[in-house]
PDB file of N, CA and C in Angstrom:
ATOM      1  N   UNK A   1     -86.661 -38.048   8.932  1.00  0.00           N
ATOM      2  CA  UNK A   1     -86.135 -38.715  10.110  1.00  0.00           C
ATOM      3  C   UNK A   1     -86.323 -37.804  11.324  1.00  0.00           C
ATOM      4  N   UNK A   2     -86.496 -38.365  12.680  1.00  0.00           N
ATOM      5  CA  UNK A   2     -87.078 -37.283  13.653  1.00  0.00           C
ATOM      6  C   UNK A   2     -85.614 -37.668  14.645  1.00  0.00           C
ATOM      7  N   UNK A   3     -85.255 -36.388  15.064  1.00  0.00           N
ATOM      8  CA  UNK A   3     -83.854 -36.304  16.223  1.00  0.00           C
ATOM      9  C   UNK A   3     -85.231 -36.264  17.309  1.00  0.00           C
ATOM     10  N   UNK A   4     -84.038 -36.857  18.255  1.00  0.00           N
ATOM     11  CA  UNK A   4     -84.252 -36.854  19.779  1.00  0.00           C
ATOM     12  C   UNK A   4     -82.314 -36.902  20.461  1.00  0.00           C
ATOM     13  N   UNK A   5     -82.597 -37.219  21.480  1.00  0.00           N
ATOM     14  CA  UNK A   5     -81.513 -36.929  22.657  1.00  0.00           C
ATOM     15  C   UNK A   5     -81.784 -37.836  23.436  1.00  0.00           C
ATOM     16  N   UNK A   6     -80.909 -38.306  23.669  1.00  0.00           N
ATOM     17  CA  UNK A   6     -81.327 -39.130  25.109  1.00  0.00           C
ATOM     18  C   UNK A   6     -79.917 -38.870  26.518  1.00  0.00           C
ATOM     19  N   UNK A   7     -80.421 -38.227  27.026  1.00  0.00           N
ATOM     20  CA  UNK A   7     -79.294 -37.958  28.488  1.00  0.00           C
ATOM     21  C   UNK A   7     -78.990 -39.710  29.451  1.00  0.00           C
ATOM     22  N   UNK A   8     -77.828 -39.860  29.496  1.00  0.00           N
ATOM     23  CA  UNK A   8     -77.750 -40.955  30.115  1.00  0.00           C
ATOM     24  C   UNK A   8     -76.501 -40.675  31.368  1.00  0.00           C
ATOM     25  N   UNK A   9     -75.888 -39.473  31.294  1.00  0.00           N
ATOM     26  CA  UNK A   9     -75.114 -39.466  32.796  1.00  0.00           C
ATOM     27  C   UNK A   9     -76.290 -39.525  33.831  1.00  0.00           C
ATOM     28  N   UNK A  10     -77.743 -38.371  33.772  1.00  0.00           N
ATOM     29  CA  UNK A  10     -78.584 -38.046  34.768  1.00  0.00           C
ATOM     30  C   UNK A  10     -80.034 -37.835  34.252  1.00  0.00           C
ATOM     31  N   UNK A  11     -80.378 -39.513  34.172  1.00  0.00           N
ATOM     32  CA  UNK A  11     -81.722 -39.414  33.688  1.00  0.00           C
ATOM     33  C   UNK A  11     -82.848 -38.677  33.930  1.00  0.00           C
ATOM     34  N   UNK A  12     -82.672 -38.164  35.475  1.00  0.00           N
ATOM     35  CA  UNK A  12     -83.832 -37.261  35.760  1.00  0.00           C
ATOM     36  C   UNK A  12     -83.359 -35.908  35.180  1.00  0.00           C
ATOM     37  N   UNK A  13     -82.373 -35.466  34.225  1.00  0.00           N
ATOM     38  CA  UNK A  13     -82.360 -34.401  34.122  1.00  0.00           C
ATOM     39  C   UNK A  13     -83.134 -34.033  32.923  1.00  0.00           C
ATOM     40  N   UNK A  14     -83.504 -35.275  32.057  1.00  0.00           N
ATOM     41  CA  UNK A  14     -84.407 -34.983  30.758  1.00  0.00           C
ATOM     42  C   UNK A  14     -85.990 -35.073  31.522  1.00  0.00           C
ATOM     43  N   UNK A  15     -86.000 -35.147  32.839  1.00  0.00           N
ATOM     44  CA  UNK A  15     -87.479 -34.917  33.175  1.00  0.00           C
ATOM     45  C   UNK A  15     -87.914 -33.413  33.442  1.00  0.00           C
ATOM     46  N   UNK A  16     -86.548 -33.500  34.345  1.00  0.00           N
ATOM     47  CA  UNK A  16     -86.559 -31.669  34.721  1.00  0.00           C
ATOM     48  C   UNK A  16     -85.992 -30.433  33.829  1.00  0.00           C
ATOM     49  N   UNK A  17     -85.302 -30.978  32.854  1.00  0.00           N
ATOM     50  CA  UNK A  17     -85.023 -30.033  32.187  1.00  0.00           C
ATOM     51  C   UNK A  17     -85.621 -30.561  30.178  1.00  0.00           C
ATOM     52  N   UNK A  18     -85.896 -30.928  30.460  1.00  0.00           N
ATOM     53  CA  UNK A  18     -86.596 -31.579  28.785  1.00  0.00           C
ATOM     54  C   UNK A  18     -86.649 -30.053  27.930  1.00  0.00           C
ATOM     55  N   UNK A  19     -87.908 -29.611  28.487  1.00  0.00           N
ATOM     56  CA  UNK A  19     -88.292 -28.563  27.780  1.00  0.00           C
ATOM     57  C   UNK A  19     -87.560 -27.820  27.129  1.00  0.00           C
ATOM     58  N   UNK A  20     -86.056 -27.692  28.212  1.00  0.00           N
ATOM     59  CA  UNK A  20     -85.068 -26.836  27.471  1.00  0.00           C
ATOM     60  C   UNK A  20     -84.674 -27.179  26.361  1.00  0.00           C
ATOM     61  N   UNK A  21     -84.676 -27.925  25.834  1.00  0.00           N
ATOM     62  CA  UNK A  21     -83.797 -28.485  24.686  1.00  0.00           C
ATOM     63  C   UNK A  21     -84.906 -28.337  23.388  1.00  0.00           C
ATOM     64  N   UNK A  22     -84.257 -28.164  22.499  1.00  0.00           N
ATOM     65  CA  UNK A  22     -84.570 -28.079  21.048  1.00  0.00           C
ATOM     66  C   UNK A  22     -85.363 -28.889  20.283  1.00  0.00           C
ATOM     67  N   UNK A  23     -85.431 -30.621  20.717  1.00  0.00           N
ATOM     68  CA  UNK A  23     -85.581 -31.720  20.025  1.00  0.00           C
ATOM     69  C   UNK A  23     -85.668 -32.449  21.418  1.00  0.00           C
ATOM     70  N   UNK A  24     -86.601 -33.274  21.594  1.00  0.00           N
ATOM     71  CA  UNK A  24     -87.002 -34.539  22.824  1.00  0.00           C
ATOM     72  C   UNK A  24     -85.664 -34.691  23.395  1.00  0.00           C
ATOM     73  N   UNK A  25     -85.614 -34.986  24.759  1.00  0.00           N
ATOM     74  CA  UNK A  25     -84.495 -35.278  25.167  1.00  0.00           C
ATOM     75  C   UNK A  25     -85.094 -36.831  26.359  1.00  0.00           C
ATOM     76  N   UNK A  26     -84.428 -38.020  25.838  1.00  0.00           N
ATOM     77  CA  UNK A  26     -85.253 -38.844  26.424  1.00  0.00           C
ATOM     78  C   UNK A  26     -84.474 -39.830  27.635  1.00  0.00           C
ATOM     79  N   UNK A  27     -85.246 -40.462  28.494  1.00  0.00           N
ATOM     80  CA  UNK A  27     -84.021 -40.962  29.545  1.00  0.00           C
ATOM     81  C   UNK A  27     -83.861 -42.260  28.893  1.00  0.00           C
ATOM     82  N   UNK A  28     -83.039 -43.205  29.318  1.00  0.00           N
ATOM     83  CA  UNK A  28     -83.144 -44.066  28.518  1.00  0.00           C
ATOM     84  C   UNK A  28     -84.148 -45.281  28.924  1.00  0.00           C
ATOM     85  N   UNK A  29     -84.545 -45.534  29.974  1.00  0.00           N
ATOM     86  CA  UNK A  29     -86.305 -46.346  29.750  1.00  0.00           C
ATOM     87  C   UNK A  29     -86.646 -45.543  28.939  1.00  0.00           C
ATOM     88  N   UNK A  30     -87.045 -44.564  28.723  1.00  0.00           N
ATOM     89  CA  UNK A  30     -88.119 -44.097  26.925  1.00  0.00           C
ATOM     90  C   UNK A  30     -87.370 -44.699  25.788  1.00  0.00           C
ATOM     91  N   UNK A  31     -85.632 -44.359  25.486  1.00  0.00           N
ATOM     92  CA  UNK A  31     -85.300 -45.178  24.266  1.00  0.00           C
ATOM     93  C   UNK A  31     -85.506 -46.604  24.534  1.00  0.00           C
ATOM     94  N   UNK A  32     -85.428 -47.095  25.255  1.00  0.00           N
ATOM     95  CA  UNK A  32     -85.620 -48.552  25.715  1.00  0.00           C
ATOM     96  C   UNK A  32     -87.053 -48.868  25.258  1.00  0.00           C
ATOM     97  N   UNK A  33     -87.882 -48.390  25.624  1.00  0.00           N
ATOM     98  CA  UNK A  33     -89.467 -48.562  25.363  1.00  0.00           C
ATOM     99  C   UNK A  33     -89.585 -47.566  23.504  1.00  0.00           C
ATOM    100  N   UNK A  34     -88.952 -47.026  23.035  1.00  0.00           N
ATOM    101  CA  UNK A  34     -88.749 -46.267  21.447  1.00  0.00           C
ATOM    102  C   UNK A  34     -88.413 -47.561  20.740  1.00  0.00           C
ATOM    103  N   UNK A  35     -87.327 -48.230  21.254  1.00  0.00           N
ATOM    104  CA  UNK A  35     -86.623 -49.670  20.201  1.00  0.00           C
ATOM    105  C   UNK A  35     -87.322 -50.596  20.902  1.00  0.00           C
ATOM    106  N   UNK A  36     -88.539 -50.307  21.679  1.00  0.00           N
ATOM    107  CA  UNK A  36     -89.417 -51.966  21.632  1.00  0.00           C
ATOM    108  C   UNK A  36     -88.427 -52.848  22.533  1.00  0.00           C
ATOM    109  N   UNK A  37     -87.494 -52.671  23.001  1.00  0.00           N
ATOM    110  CA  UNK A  37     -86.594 -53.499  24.111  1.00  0.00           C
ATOM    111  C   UNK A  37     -87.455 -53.686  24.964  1.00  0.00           C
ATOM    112  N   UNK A  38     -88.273 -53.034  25.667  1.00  0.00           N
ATOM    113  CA  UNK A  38     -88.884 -53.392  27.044  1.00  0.00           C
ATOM    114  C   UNK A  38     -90.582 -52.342  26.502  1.00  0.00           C
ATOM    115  N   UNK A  39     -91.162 -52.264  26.902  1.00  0.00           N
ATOM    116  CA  UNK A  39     -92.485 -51.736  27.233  1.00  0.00           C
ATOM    117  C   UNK A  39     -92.889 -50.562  27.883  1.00  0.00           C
ATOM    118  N   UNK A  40     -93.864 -50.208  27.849  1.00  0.00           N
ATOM    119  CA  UNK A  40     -93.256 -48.658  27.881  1.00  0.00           C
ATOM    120  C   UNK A  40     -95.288 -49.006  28.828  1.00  0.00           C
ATOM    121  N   UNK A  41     -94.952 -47.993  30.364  1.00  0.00           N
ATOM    122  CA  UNK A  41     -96.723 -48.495  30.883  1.00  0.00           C
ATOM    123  C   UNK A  41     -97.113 -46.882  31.465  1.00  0.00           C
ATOM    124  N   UNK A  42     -98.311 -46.428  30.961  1.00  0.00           N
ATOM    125  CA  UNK A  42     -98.703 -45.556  31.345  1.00  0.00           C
ATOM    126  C   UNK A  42     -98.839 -45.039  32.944  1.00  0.00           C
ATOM    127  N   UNK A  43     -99.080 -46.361  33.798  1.00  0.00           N
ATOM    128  CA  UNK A  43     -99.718 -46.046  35.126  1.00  0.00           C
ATOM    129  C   UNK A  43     -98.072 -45.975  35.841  1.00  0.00           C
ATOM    130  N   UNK A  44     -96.650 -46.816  35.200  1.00  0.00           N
ATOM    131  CA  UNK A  44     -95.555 -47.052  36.165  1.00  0.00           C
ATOM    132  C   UNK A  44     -94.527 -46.444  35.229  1.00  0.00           C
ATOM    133  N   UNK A  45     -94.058 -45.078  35.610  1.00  0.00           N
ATOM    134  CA  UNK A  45     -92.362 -44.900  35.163  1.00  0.00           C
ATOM    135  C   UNK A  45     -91.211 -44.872  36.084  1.00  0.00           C
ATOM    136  N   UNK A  46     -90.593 -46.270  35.562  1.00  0.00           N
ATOM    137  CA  UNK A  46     -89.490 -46.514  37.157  1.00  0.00           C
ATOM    138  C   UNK A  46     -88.771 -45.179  36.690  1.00  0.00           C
ATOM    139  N   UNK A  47     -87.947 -44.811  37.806  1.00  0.00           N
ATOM    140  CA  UNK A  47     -87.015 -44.315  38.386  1.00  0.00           C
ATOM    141  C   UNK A  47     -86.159 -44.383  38.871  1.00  0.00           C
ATOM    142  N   UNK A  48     -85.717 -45.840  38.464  1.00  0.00           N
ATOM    143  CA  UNK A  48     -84.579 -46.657  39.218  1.00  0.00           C
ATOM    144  C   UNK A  48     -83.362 -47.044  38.858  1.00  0.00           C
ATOM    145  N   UNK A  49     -82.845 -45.951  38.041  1.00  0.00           N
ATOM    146  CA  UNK A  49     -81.771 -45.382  37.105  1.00  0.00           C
ATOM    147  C   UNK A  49     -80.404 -46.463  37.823  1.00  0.00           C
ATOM    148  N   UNK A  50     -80.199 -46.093  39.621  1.00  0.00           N
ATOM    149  CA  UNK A  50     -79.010 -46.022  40.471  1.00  0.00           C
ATOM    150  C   UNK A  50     -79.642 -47.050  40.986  1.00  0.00           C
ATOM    151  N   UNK A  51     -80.860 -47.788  41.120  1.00  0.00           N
ATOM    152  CA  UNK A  51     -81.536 -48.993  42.155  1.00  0.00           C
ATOM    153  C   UNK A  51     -80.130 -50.381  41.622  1.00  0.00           C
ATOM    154  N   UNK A  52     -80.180 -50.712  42.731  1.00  0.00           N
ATOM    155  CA  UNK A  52     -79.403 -52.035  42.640  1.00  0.00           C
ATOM    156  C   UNK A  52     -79.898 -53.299  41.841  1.00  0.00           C
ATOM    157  N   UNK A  53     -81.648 -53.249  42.647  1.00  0.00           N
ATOM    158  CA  UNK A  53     -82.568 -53.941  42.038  1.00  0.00           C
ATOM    159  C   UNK A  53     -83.217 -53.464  41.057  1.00  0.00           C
ATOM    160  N   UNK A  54     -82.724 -52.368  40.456  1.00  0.00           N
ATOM    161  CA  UNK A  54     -83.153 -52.022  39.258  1.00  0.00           C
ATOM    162  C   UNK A  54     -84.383 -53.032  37.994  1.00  0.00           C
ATOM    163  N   UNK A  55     -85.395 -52.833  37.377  1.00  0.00           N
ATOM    164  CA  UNK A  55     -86.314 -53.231  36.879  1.00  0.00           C
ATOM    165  C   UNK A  55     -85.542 -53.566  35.086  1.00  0.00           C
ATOM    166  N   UNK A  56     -85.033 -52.829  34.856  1.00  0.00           N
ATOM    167  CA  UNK A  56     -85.044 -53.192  33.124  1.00  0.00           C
ATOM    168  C   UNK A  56     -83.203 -53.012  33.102  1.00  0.00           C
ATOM    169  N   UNK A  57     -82.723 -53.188  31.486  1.00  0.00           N
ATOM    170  CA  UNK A  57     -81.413 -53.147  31.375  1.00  0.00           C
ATOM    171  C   UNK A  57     -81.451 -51.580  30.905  1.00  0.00           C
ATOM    172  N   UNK A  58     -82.129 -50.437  31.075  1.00  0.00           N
ATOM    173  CA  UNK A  58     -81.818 -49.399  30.544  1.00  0.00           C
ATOM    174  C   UNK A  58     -81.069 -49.031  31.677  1.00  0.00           C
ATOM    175  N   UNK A  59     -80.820 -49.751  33.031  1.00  0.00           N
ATOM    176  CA  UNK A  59     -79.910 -48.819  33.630  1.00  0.00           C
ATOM    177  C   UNK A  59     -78.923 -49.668  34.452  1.00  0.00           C
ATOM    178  N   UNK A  60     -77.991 -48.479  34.800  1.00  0.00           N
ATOM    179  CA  UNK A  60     -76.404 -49.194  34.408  1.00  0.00           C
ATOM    180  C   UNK A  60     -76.249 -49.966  35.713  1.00  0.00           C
ATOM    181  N   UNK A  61     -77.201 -50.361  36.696  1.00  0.00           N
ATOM    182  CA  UNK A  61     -76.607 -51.541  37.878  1.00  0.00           C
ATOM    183  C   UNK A  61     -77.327 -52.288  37.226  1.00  0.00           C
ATOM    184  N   UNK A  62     -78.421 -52.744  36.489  1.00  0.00           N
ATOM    185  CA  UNK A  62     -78.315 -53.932  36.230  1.00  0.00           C
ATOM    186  C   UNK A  62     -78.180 -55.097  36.316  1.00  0.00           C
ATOM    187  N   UNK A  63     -78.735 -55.782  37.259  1.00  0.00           N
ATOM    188  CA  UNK A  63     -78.247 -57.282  37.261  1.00  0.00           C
ATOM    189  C   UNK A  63     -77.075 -57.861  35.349  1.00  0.00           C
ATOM    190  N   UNK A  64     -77.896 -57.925  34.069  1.00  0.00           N
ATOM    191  CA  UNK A  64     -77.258 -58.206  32.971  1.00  0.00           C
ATOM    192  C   UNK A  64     -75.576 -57.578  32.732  1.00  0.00           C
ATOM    193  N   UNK A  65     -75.843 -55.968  33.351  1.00  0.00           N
ATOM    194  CA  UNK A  65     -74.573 -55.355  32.645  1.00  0.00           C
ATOM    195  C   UNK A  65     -73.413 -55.584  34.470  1.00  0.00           C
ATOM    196  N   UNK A  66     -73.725 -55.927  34.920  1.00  0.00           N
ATOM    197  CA  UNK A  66     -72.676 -56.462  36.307  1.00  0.00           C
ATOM    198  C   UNK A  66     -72.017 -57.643  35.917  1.00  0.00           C
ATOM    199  N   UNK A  67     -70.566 -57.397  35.698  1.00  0.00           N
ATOM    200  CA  UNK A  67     -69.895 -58.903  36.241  1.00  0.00           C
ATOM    201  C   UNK A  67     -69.820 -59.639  36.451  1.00  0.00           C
ATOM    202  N   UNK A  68     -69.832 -61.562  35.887  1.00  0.00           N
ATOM    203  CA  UNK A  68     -69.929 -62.768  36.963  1.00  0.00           C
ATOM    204  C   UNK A  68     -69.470 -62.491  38.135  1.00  0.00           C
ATOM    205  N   UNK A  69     -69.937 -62.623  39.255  1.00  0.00           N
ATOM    206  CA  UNK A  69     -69.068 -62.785  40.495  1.00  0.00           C
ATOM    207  C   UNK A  69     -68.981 -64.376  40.702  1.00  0.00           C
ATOM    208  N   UNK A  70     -67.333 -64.438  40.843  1.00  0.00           N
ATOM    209  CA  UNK A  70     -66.503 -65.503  40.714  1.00  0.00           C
ATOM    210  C   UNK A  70     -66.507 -65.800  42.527  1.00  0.00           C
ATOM    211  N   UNK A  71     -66.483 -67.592  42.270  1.00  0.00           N
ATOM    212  CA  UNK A  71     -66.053 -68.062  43.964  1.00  0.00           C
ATOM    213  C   UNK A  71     -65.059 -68.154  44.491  1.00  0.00           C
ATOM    214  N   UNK A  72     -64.907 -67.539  45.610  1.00  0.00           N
ATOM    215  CA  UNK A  72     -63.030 -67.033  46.129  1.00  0.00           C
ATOM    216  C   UNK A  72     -63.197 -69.027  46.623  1.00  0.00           C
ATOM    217  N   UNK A  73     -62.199 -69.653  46.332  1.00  0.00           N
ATOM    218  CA  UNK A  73     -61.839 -70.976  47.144  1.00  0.00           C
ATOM    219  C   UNK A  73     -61.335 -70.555  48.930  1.00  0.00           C
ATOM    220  N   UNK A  74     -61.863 -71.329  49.778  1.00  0.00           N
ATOM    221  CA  UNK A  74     -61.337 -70.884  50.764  1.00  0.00           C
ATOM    222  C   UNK A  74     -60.106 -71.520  50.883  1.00  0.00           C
ATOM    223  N   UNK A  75     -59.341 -70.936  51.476  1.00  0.00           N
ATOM    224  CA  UNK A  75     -58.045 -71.585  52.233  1.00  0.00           C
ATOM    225  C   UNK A  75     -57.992 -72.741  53.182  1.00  0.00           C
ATOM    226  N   UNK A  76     -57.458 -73.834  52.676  1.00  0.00           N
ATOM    227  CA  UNK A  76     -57.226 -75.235  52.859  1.00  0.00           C
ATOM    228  C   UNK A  76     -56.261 -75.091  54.588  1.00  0.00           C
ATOM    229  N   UNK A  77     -56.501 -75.893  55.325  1.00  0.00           N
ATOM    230  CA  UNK A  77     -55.306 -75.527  56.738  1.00  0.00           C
ATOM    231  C   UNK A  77     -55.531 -77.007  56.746  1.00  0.00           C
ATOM    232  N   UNK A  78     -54.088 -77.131  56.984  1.00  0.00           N
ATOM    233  CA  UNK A  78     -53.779 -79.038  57.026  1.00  0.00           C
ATOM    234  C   UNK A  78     -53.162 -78.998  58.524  1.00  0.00           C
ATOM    235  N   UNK A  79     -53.671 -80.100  59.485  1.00  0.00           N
ATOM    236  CA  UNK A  79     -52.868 -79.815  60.724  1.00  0.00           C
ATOM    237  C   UNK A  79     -52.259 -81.011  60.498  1.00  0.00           C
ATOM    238  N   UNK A  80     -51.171 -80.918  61.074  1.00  0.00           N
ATOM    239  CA  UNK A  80     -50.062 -81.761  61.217  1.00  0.00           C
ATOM    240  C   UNK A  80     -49.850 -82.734  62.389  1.00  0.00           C
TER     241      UNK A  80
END
């Protein structure tokens, strides 16, 4: 069986600091693209860990992992 790591507080830190570690340390687009969830492309590695519009569910804004946002009703004013 092969260990790896995957850092998920600060994904760029398994870019910049990888080497240090003992065993792969991967961000999670690589485990994401490891379990075949999403695709993995030579020419594009997002970086869009914190993007709002973020590209895949490996990262935590997400359109999927956000909240329904629910419709506030507006306030009804009856004149008399």
């Amino acid at each position: 069986m092969n260990e790896f790591w995957t850092q998920v507080a600060c994904p760029r830190l398994s870019i910049d600091w990888g080497t240090a570690f003992p065993v792969p340390l991967l961000t999670p687009y690589e485990l994401s693209a490891a379990l075949k969830y999403t695709s993995f492309s030579l020419t594009e590695y997002p970086m869009d860990f914190y993007a709002n519009d973020s590209r895949g569910p490996w990262t935590n804004n997400h359109e999927s992992h956000r909240p329904k946002r629910t419709r506030r009703h507006l306030p009804i004013v009856v004149n008399s």
